[in-house]
Every structure is written in structure tokens, then in C-alpha cells.
C-alpha atoms as a PDB file:
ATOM      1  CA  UNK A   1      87.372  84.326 235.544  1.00  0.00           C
ATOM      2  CA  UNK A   2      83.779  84.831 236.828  1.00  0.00           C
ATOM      3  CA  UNK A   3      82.534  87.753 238.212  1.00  0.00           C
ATOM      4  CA  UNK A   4      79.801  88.519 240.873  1.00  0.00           C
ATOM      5  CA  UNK A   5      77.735  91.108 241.517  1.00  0.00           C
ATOM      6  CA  UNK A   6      76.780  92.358 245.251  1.00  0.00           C
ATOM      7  CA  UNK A   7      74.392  94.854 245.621  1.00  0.00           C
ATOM      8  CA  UNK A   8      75.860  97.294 248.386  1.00  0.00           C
ATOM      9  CA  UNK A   9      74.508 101.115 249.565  1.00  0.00           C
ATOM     10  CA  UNK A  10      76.813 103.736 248.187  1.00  0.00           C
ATOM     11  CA  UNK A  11      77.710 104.497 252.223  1.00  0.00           C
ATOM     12  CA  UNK A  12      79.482 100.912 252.503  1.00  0.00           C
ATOM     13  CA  UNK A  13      82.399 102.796 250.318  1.00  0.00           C
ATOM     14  CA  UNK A  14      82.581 105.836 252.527  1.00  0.00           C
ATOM     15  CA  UNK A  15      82.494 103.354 255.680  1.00  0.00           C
ATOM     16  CA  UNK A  16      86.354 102.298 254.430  1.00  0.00           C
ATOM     17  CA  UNK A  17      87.177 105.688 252.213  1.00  0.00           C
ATOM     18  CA  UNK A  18      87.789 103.204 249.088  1.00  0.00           C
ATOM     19  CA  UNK A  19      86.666 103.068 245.766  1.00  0.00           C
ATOM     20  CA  UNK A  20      84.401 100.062 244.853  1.00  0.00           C
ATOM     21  CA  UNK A  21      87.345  98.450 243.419  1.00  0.00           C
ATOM     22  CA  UNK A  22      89.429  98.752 246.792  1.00  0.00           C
ATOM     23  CA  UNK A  23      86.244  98.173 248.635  1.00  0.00           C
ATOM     24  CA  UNK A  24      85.421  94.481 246.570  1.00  0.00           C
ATOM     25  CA  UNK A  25      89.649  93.581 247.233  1.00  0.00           C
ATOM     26  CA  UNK A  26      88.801  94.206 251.201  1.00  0.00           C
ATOM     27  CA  UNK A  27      86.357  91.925 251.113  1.00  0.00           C
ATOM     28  CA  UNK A  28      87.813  89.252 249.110  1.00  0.00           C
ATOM     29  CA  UNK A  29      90.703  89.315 251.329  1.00  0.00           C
ATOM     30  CA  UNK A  30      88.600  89.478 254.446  1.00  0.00           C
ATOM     31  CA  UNK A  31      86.487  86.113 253.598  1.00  0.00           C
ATOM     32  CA  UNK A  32      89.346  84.972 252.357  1.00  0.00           C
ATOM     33  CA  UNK A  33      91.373  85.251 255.663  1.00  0.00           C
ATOM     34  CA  UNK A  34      88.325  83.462 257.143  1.00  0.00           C
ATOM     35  CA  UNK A  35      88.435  80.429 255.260  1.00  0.00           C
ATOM     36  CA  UNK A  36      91.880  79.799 256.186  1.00  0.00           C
ATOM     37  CA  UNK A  37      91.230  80.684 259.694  1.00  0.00           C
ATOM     38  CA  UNK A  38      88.201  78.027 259.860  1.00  0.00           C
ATOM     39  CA  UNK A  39      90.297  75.686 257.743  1.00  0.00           C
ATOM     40  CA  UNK A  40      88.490  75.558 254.988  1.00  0.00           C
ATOM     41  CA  UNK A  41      91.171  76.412 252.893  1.00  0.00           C
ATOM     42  CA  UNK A  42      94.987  75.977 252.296  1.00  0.00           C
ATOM     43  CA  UNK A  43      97.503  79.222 252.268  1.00  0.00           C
ATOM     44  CA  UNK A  44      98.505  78.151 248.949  1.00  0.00           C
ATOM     45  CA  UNK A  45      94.235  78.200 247.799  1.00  0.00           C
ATOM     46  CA  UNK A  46      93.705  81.507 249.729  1.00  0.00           C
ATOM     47  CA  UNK A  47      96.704  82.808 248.009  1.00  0.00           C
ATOM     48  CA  UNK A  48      95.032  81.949 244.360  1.00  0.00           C
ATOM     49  CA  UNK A  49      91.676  82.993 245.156  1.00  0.00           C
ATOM     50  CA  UNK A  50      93.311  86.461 245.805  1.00  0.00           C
ATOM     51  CA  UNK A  51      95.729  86.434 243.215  1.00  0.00           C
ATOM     52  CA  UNK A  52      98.942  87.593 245.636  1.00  0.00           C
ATOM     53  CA  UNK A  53     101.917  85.418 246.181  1.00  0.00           C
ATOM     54  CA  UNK A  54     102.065  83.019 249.625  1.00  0.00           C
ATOM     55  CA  UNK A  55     104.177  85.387 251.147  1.00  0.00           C
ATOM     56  CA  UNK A  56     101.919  88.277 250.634  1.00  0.00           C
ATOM     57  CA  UNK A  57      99.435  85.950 252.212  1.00  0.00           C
ATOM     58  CA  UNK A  58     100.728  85.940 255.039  1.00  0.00           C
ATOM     59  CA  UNK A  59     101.522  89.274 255.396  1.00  0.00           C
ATOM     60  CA  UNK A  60      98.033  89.744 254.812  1.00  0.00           C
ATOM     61  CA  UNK A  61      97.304  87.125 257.747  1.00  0.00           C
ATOM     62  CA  UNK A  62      99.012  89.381 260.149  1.00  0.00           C
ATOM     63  CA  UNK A  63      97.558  93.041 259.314  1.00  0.00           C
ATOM     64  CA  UNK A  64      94.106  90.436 260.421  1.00  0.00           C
ATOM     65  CA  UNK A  65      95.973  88.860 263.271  1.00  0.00           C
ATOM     66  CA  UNK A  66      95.424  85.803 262.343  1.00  0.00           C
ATOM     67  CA  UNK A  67      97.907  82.506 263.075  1.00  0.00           C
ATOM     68  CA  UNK A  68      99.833  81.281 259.886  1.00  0.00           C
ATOM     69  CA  UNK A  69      99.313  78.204 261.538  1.00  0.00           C
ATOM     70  CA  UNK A  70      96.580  75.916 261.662  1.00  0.00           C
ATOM     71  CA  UNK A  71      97.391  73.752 264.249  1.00  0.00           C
ATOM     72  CA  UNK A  72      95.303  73.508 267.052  1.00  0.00           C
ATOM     73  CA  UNK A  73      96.522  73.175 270.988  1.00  0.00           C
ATOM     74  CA  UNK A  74      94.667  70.026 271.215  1.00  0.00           C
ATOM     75  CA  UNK A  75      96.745  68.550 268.192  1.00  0.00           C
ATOM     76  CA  UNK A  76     100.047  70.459 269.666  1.00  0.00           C
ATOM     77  CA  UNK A  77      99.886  68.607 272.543  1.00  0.00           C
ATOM     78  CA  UNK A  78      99.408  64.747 270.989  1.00  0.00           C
ATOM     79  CA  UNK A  79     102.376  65.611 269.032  1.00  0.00           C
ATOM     80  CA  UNK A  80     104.473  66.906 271.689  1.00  0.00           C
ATOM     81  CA  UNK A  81     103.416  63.585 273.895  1.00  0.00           C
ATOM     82  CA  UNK A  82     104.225  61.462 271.052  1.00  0.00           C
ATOM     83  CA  UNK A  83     107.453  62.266 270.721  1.00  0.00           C
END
């Protein structure tokens, strides 16, 4: 595994009352939930990259309310008037 380092003021901790520790798994998740939002990543990738099952993945999706679903109205609609 690789690690990086991010130089943060001591305040950014007290901003979310976490330890560094919680504070770098907030973050993770956070870009993390962006990706998939921006599809730039699969639930099944954003799932690895934070080391949590799929399901927790989502659940994580919805404390952010974001859609599980990537589908865009645009694409809902040619599907519905292909059918």
C-alpha cells in the first residue's frame, strides 16, 4: 500500500472533532464519493480504494446524498423511448 502525506494546520482536526486518523478516512471517503459521482469511478473501485464492502458503499453514498445510480436523465429517457 502507498501512503501520502498532506500537510494540514492542526485546526483542520478540530474543524471535524477527529483524530488525524478519522480526519484522513473523511477525506478519503469524501473524494472518493466524488469520483463516483463524476463517474470517474465504478462502486465496486470506490469500494476498494476505501477498503469497505459495496454495500457499505452505498451506505456511505447516502449519509453524502449522493445517487447510487449513474444514469443520467438524458440517457433515462433514450432508454425509456427505445423500448
Amino acid at each position: 500500500m502507498i501512503q501520502i502525506q498532506i500537510n494540514l494546520p492542526e485546526s483542520a482536526f478540530s474543524t471535524l472533532r477527529s483524530t488525524p486518523d478519522e480526519f484522513a478516512q473523511a477525506m478519503l471517503l469524501a473524494a472518493i464519493v466524488k469520483w463516483y459521482e463524476i463517474g470517474m469511478i465504478s462502486q465496486s473501485k470506490a469500494a476498494e480504494i476505501a477498503g469497505i464492502s459495496r454495500q457499505s458503499f452505498l451506505q456511505t453514498l447516502d449519509q453524502f446524498k449522493v445517487s447510487p445510480f449513474q444514469t443520467t436523465p438524458e440517457e433515462l429517457n433514450e432508454e425509456i423511448n427505445r423500448g
